[in-house]
Protein backbone atom coordinates (compact mmCIF):
# COMPACT_ATOMS: atom_id res chain seq x y z
CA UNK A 1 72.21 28.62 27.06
CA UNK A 2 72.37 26.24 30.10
CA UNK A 3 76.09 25.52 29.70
CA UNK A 4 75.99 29.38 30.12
CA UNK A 5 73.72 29.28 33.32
CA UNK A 6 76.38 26.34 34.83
CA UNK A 7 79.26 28.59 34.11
CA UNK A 8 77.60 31.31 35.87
CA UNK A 9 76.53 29.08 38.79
CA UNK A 10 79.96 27.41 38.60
CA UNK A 11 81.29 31.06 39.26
CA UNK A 12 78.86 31.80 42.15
CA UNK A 13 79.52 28.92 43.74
CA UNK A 14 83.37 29.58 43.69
CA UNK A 15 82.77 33.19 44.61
CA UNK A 16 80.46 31.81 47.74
CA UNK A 17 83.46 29.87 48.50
CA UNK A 18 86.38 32.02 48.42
CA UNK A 19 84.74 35.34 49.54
CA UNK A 20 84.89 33.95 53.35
CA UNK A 21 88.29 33.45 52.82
CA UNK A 22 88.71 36.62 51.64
CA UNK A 23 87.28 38.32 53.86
CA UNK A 24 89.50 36.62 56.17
CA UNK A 25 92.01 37.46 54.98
CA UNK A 26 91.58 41.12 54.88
CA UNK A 27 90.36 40.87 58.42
CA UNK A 28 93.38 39.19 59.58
CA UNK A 29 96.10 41.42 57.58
CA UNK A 30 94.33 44.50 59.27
CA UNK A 31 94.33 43.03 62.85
CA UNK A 32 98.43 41.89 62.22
CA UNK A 33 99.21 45.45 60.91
CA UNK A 34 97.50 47.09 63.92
CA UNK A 35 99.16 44.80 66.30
CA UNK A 36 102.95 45.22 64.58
CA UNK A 37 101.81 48.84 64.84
CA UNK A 38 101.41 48.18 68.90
CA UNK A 39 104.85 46.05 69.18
CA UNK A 40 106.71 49.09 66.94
CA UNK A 41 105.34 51.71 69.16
CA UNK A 42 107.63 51.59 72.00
CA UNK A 43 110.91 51.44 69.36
CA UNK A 44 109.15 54.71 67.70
CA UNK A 45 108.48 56.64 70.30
CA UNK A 46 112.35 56.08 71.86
CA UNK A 47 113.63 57.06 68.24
CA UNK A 48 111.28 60.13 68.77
CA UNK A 49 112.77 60.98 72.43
CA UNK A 50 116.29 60.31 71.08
CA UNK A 51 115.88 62.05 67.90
CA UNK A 52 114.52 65.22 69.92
CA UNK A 53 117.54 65.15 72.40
CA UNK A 54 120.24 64.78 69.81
CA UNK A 55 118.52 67.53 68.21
CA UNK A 56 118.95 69.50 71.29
CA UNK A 57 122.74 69.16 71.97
CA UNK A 58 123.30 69.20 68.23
CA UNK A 59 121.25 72.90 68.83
CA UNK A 60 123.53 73.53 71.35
CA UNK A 61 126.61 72.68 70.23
CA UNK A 62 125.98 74.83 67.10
CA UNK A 63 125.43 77.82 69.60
CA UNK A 64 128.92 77.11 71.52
CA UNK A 65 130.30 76.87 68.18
CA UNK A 66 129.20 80.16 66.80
CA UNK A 67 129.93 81.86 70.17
CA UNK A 68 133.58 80.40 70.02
CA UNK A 69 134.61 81.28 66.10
CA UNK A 70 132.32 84.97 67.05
CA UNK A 71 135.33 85.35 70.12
CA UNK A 72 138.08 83.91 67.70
CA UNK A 73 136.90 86.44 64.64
CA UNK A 74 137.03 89.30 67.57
CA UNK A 75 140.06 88.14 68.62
CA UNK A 76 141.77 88.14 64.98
CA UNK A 77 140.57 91.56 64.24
CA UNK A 78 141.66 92.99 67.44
CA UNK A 79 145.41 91.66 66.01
CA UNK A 80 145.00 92.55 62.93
CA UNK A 81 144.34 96.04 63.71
CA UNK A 82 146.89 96.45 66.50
CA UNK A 83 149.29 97.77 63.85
CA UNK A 84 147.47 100.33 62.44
CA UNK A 85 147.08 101.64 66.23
CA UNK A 86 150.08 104.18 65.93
CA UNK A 87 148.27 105.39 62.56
CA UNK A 88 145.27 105.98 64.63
CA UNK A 89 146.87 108.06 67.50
CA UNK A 90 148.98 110.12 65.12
CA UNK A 91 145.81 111.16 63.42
CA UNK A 92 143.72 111.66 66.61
CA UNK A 93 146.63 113.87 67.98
CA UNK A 94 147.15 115.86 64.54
CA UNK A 95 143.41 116.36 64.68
CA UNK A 96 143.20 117.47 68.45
CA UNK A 97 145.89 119.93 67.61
CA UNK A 98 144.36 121.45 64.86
CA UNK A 99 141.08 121.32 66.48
CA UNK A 100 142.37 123.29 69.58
CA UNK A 101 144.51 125.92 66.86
CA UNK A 102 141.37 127.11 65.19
CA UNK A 103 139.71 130.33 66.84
CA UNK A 104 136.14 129.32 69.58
CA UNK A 105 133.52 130.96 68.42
CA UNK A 106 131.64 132.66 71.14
CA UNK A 107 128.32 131.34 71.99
CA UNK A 108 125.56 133.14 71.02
CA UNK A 109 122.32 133.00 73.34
CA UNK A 110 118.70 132.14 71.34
CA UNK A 111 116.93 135.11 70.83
CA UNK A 112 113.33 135.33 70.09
CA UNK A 113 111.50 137.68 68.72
């Protein structure tokens, strides 16, 4: 029973001793990782700034991009359809000459009743 009781005030006595240092411990990690938290700050907030800007252009650059290939696809149909022009006219002309062969059909005026 007593060697029990000088265990347990063995313990305390070690606990007494290193919870100071503990504590100190603690208390000084927290203040370092606030203050590398105050010296990374400045390195954060330009990777921020930077990050944002080449965001920006890289924004931008998709937009020129996407304008440029939408006035190259334009450009490509444009050639590709340039021979099938003569098709078109021939049609358009066989169809404005067989539009202007069939009979007008007088205009008849609303009538109420």
């Amino acid at each position: 029973m007593i060697f029990m009781m000088l265990i347990g005030l063995f313990l305390m006595m070690l606990f007494l001793v290193a919870l100071p240092i503990i504590l100190v411990g603690a208390i000084l990690g927290a203040v370092l990782y606030v203050l590398a938290q105050l010296l990374i700050l400045p390195f954060r907030l330009l990777g921020w700034t930077v990050a944002l800007g080449a965001g920006a252009v890289f924004i931008l650059l998709k937009l020129i991009l996407l304008f440029v290939l939408g006035l190259a696809a334009m450009a490509l149909l444009l050639a590709l359809s340039l021979p099938l022009l003569p098709l078109a006219l021939v049609v358009l002309g066989l169809y404005l000459l067989l539009r202007s062969r069939r009979p007008s059909r007088p205009a008849t005026p609303y009538t109420t009743t």
